[in-house]
C-alpha atoms as a PDB file:
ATOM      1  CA  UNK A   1     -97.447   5.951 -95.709  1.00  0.00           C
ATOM      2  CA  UNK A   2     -94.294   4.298 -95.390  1.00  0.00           C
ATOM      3  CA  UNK A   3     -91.207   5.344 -97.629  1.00  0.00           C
ATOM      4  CA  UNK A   4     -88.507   3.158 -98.708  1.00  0.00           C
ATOM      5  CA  UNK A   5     -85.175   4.626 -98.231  1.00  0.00           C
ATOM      6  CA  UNK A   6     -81.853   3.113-100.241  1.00  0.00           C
ATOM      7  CA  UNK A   7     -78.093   3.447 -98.400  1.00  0.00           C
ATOM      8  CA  UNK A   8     -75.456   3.549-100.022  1.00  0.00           C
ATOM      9  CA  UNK A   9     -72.806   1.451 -98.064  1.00  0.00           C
ATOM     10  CA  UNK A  10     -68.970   0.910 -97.771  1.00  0.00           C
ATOM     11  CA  UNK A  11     -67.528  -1.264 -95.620  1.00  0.00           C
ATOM     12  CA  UNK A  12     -63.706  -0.957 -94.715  1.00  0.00           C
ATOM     13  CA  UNK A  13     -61.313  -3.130 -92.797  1.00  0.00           C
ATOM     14  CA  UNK A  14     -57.352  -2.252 -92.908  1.00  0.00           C
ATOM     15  CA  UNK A  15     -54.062  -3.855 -91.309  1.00  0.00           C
ATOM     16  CA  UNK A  16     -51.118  -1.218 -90.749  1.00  0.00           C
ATOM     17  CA  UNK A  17     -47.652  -2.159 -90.341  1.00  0.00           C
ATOM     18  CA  UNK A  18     -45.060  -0.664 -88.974  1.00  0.00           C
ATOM     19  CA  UNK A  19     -42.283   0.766 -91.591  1.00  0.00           C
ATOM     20  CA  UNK A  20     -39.329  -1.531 -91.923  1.00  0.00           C
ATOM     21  CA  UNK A  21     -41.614  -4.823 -91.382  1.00  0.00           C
ATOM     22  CA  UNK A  22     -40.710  -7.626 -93.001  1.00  0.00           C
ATOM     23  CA  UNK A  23     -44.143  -9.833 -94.334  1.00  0.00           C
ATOM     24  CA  UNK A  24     -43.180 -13.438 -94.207  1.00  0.00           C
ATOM     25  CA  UNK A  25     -44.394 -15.546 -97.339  1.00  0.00           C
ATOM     26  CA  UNK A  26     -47.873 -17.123 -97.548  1.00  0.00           C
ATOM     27  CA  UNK A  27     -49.130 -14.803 -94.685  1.00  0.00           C
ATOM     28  CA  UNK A  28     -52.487 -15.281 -93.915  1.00  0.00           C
ATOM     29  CA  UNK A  29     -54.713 -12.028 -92.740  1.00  0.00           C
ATOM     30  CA  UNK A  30     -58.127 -12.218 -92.087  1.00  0.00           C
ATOM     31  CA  UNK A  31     -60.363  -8.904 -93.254  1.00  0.00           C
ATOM     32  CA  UNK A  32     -64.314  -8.612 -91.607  1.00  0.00           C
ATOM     33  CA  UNK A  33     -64.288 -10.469 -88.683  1.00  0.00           C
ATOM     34  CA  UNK A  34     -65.070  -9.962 -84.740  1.00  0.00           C
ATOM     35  CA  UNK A  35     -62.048  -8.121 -83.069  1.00  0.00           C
ATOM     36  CA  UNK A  36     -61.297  -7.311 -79.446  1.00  0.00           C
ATOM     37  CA  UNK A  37     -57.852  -5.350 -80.292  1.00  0.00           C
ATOM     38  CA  UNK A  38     -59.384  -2.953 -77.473  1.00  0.00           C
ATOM     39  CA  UNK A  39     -62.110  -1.753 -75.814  1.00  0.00           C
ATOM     40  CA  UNK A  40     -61.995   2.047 -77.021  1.00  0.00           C
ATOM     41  CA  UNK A  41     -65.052   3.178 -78.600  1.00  0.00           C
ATOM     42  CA  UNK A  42     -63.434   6.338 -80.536  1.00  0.00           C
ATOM     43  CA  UNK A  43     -66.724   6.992 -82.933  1.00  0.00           C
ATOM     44  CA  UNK A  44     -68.988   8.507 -80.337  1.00  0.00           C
ATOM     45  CA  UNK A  45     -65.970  10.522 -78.673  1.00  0.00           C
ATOM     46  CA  UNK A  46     -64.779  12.589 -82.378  1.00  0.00           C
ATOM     47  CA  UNK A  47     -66.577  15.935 -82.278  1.00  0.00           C
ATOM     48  CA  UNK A  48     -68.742  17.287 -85.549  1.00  0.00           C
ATOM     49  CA  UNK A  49     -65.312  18.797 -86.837  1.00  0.00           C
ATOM     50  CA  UNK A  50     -63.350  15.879 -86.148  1.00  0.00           C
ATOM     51  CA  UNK A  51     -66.095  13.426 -87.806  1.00  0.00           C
ATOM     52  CA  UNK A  52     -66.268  15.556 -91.145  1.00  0.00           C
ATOM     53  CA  UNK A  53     -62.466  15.641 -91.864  1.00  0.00           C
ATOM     54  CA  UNK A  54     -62.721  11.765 -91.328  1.00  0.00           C
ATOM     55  CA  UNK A  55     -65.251  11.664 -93.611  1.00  0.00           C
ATOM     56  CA  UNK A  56     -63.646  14.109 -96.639  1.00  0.00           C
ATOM     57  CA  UNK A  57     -60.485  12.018 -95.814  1.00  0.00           C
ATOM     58  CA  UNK A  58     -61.420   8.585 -96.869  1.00  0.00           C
ATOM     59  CA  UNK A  59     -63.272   6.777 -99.054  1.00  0.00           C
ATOM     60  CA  UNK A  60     -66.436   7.838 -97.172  1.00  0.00           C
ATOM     61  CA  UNK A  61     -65.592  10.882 -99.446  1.00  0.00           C
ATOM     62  CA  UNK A  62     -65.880   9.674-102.961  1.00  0.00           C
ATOM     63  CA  UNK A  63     -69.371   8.228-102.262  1.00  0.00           C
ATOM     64  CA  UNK A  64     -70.873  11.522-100.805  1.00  0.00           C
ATOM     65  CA  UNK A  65     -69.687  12.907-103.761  1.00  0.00           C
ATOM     66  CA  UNK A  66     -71.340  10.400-106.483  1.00  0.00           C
ATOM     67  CA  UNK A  67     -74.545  10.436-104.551  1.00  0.00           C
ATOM     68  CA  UNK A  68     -74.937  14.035-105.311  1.00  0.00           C
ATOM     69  CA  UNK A  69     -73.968  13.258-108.376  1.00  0.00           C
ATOM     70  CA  UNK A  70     -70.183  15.273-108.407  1.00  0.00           C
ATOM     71  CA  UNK A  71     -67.481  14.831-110.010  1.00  0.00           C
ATOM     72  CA  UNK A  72     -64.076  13.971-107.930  1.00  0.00           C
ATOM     73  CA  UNK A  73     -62.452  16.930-109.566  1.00  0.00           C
ATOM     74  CA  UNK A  74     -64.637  19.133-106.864  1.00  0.00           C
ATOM     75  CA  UNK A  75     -63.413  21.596-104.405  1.00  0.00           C
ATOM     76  CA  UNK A  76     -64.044  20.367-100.378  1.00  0.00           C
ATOM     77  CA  UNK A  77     -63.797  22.563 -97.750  1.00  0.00           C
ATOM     78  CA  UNK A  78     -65.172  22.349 -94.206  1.00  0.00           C
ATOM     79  CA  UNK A  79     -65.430  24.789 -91.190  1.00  0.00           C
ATOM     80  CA  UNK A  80     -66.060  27.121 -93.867  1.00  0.00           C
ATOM     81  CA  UNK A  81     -65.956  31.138 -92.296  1.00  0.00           C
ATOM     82  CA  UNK A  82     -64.663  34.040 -93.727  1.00  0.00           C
ATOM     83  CA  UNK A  83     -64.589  35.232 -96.830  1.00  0.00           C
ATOM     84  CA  UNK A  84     -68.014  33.198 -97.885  1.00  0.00           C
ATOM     85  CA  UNK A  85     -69.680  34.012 -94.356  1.00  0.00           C
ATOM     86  CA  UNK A  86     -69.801  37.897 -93.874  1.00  0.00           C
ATOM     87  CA  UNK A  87     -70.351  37.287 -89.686  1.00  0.00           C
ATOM     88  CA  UNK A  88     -69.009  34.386 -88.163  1.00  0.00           C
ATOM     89  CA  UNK A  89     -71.065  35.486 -84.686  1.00  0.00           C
ATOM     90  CA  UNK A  90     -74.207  35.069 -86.351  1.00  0.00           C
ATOM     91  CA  UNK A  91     -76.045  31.662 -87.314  1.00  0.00           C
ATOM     92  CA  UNK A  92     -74.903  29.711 -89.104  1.00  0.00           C
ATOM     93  CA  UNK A  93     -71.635  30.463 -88.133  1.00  0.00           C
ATOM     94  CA  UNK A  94     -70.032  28.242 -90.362  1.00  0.00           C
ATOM     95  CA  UNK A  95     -70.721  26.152 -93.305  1.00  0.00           C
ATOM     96  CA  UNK A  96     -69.692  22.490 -92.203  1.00  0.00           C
ATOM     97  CA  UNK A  97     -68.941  21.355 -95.967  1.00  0.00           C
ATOM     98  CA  UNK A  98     -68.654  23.299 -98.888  1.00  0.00           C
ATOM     99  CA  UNK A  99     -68.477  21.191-101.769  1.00  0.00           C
ATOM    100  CA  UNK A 100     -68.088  23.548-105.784  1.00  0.00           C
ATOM    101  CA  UNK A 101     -68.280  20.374-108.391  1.00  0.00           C
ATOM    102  CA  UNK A 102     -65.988  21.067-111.324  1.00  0.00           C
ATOM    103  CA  UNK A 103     -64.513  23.707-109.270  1.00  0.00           C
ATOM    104  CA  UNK A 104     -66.977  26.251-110.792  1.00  0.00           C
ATOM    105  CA  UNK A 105     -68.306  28.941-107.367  1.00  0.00           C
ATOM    106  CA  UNK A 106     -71.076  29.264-108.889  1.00  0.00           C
ATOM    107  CA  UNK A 107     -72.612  25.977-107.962  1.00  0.00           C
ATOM    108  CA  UNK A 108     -71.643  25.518-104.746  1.00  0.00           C
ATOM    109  CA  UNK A 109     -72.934  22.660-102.414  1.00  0.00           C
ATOM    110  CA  UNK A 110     -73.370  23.951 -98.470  1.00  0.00           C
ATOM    111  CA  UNK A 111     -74.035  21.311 -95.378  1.00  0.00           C
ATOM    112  CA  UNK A 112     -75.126  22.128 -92.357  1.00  0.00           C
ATOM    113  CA  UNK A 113     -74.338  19.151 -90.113  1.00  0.00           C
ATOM    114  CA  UNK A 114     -74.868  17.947 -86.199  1.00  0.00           C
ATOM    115  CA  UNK A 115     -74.131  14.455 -84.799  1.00  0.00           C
ATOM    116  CA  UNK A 116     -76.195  11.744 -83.236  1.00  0.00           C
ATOM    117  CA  UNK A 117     -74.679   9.420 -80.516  1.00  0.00           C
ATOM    118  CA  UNK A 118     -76.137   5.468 -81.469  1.00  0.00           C
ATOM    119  CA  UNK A 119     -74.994   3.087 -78.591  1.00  0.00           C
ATOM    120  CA  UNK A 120     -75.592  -0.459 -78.315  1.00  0.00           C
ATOM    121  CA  UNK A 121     -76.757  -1.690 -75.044  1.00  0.00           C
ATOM    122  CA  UNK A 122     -76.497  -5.436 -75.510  1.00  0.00           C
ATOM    123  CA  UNK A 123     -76.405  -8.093 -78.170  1.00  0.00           C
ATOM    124  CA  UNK A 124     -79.982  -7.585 -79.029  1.00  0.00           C
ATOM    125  CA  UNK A 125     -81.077  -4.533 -80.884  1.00  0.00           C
ATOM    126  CA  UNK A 126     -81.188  -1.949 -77.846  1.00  0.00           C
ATOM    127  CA  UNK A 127     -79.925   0.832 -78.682  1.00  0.00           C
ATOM    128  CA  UNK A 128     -79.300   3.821 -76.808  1.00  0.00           C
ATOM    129  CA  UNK A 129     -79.695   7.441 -78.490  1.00  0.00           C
ATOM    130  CA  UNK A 130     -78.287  10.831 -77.489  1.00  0.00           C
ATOM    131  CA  UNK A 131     -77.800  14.536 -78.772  1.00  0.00           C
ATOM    132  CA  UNK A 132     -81.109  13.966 -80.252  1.00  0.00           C
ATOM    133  CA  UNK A 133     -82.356  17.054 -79.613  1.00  0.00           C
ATOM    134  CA  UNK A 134     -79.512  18.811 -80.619  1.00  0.00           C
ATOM    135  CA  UNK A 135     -81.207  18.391 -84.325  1.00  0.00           C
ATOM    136  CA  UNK A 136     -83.465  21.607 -83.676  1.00  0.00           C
ATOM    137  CA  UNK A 137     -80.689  23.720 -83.860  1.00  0.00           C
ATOM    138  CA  UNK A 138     -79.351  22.228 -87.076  1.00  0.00           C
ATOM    139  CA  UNK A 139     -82.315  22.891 -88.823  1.00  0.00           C
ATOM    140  CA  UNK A 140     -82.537  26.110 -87.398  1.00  0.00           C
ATOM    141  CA  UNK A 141     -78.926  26.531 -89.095  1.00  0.00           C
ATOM    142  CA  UNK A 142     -79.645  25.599 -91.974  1.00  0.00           C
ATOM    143  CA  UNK A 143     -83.363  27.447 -93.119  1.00  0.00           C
ATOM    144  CA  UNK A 144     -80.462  30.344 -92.095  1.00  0.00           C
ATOM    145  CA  UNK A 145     -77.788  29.398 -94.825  1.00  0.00           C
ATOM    146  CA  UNK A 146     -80.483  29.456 -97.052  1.00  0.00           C
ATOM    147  CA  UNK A 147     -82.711  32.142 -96.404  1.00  0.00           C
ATOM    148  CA  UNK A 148     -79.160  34.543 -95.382  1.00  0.00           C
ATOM    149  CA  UNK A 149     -76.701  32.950 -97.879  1.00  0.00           C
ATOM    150  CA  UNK A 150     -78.803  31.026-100.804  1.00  0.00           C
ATOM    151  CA  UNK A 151     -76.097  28.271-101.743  1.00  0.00           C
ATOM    152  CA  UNK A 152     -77.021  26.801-105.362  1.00  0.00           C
ATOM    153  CA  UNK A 153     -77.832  23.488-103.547  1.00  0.00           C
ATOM    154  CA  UNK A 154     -78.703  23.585 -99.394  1.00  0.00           C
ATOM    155  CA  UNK A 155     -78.619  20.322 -96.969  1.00  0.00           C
ATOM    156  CA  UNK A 156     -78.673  19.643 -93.637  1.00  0.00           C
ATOM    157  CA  UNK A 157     -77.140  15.885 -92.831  1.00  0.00           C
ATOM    158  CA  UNK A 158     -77.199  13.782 -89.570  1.00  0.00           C
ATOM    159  CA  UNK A 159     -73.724  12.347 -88.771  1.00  0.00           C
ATOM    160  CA  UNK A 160     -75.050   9.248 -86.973  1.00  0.00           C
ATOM    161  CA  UNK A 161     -71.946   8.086 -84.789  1.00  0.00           C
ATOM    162  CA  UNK A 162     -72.724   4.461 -83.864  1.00  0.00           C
ATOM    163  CA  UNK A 163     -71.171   2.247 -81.499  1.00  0.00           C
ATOM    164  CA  UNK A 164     -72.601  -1.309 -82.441  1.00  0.00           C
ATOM    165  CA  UNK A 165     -69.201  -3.394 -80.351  1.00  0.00           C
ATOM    166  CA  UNK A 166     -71.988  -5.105 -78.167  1.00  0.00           C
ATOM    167  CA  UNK A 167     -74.373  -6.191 -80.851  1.00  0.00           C
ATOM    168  CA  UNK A 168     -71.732  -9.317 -81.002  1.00  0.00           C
ATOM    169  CA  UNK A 169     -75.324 -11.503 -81.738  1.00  0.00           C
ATOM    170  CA  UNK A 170     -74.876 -10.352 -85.601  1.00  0.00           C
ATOM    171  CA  UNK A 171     -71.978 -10.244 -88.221  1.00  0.00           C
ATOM    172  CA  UNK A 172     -70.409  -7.017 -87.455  1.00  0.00           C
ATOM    173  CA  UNK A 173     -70.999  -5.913 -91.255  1.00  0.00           C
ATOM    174  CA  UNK A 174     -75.188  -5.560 -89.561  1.00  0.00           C
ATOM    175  CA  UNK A 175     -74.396  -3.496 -86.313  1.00  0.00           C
ATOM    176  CA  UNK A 176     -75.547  -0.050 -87.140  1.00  0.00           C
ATOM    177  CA  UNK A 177     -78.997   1.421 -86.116  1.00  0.00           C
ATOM    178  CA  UNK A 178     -81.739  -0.954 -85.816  1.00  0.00           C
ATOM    179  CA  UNK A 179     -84.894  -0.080 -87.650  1.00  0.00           C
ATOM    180  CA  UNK A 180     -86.926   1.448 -84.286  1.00  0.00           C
ATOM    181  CA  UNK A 181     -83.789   3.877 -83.421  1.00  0.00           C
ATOM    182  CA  UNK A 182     -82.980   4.916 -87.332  1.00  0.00           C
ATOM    183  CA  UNK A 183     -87.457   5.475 -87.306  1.00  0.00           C
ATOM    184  CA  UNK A 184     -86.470   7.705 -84.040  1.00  0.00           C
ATOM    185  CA  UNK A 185     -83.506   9.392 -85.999  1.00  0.00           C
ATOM    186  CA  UNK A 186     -86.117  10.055 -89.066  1.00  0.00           C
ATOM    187  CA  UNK A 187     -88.574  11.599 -87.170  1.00  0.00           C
ATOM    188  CA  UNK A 188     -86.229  14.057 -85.652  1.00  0.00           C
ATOM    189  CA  UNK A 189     -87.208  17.790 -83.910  1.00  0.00           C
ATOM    190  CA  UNK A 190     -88.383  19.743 -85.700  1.00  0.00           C
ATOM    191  CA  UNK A 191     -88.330  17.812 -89.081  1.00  0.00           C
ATOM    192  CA  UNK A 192     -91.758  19.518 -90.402  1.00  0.00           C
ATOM    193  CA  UNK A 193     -90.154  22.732 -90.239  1.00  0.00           C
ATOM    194  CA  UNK A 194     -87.575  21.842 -92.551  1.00  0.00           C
ATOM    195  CA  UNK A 195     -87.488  24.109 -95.853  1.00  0.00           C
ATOM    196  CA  UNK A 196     -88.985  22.560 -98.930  1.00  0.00           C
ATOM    197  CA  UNK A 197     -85.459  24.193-100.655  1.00  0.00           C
ATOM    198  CA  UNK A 198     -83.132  22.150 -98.154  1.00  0.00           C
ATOM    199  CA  UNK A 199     -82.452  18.872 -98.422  1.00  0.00           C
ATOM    200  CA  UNK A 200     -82.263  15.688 -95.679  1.00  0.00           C
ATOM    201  CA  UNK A 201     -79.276  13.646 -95.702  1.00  0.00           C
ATOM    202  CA  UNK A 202     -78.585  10.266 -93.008  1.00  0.00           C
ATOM    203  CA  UNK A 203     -75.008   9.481 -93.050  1.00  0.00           C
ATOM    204  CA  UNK A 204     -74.251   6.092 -90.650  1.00  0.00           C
ATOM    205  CA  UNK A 205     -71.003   6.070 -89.341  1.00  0.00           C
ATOM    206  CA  UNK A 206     -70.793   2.332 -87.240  1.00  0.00           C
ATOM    207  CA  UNK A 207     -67.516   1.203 -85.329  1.00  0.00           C
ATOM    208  CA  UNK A 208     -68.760  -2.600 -85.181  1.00  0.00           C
ATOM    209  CA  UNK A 209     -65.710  -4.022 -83.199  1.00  0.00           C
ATOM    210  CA  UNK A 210     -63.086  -2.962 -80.810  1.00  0.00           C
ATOM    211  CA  UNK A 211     -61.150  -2.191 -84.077  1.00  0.00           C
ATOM    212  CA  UNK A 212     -60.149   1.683 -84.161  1.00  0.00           C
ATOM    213  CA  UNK A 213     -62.773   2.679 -86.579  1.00  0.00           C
ATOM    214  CA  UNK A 214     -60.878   4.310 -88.562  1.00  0.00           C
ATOM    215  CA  UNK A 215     -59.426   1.404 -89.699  1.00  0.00           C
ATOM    216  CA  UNK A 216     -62.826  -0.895 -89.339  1.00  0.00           C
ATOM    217  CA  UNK A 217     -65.538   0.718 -90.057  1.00  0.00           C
ATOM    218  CA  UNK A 218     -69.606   0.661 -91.630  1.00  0.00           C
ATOM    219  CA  UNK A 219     -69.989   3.761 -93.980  1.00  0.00           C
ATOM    220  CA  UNK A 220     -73.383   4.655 -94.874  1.00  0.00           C
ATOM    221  CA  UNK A 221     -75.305   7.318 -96.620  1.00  0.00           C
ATOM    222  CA  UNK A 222     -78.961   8.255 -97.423  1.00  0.00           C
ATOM    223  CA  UNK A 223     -79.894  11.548 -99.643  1.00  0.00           C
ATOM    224  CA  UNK A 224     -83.351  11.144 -98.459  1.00  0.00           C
ATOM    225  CA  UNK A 225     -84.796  14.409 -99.897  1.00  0.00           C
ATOM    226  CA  UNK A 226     -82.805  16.301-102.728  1.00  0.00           C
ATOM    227  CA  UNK A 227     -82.155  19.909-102.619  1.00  0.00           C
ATOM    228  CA  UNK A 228     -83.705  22.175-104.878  1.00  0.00           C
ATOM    229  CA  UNK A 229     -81.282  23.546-106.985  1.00  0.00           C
ATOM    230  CA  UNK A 230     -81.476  27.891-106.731  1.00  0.00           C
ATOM    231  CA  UNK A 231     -80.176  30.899-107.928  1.00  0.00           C
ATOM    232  CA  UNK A 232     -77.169  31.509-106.527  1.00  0.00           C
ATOM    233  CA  UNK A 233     -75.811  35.476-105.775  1.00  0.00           C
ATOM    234  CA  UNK A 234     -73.437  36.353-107.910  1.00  0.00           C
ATOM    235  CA  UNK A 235     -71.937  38.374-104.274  1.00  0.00           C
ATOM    236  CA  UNK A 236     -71.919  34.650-102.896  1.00  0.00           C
ATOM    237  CA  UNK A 237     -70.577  33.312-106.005  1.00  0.00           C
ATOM    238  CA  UNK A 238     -67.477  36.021-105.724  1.00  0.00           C
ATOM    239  CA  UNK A 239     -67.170  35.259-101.879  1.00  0.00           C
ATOM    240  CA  UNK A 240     -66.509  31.359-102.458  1.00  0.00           C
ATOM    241  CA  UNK A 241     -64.060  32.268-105.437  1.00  0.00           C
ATOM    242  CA  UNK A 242     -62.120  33.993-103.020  1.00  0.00           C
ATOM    243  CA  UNK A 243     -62.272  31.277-100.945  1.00  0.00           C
ATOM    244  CA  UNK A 244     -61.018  29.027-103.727  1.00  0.00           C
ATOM    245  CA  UNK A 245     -58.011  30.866-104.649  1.00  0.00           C
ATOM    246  CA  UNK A 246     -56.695  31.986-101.480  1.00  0.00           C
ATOM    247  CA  UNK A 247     -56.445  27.542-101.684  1.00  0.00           C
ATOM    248  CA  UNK A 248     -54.192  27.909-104.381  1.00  0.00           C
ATOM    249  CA  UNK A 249     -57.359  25.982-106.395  1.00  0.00           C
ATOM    250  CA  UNK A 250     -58.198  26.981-110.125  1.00  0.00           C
ATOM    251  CA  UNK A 251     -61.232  28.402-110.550  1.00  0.00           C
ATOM    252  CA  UNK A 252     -63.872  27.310-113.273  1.00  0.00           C
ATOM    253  CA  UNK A 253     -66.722  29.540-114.504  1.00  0.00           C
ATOM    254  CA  UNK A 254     -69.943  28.914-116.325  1.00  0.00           C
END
């Protein structure tokens, strides 16, 4: 049975100037469009790491947030080790976000994340994917965190990293995944093992032009199955308030 799945997209397109740069009157600058400022395809070359702190660092941030329904008064952190996990050498190593809405530890939000590699081929709709199978391990990772850890809420998200420059047949608002690649994403490794607690999460992350896209870019998320709220530890909950004020952040409690 087919399942209809709703994105929630932001598109962004900035001009930087240098500092001292005088902006003659009645300037005209044209936002959206097809640009060839280079050929550098920087979205598939940013590691997980470097992807995430793009994402908590723009407005890609705010609408993560609202779609799990969180305040913007939450604590973020990312590459999250020591004090919340006890052994950094075992799996999950890490918690990729952390995200506490209303600053309370006791409701903590954990991500387990890997990303996908979406290039286009040609002006058509061929698309060519890779790391694929690197999606095994994440949910590996993250049945872990919540089986070993037991985070109020649990997720595991796909950071799909497109390049859509050659797809120059459509608007370059429309060159993310097409619909075979994104059905190829869905069905991912693994996917039916997958615990019912932990929830799925697509986030789309297109560089349509030669525009940096970090200045021109398609931002687009998908909670496609919600996590099931659980009782967190109050050991964990401790763990994550040290984690909090060692970040100079005030802690809330229930």
């Amino acid at each position: 049975m087919k399942k209809l799945l709703t994105f929630r997209t932001i598109i962004l397109d900035a001009l930087t100037f240098p500092a001292g740069v005088t902006i003659p009157a009645r300037s005209v600058f044209e936002y959206f469009r097809e640009r060839h400022d280079s050929d550098d395809d920087r979205v598939t070359k940013q590691d997980e790491e470097e992807i995430i702190k793009w994402l908590l660092a723009t407005q890609s941030r705010d609408i993560l947030l609202e779609e799990l329904g969180v305040g913007a008064d939450a604590f973020i952190d990312y590459s999250v080790k020591q004090p919340v996990i006890e052994n950094p050498q075992d799996k999950p190593g890490d918690i990729d976000i952390l995200i506490c809405p209303s600053r309370r530890p006791d409701i903590a939000i954990a991500f387990q994340c890997k990303p996908v590699i979406v290039k286009s081929l040609n002006e058509q709709e061929d698309d060519d994917v890779k790391k694929l199978r690197r999606i095994s391990d994440l949910v590996e990772q993250a049945n872990r965190q919540r089986k070993k850890y037991g985070f109020y809420r649990n997720y595991l998200a796909i950071l799909i990293k497109v390049d859509g420059r050659k797809k120059i047949k459509y608007n370059p608002l429309f060159r993310g995944t097409n619909p075979e690649t994104f059905q190829t994403i869905y069905e991912f490794p693994d996917r039916e093992n997958v615990h019912k607690d932990v929830g799925i999460v697509f986030i789309e992350i297109v560089q349509p032009t030669g525009k940096s896209f970090d200045q021109y870019v398609a931002f687009r998320i998908c909670i496609e199955t919600e996590a099931v709220r659980m009782s967190q530890s109050t050991n964990l909950t401790n763990r994550i308030e040290e984690l909090m004020k060692s970040k100079g952040v005030t802690v809330n409690r229930a």
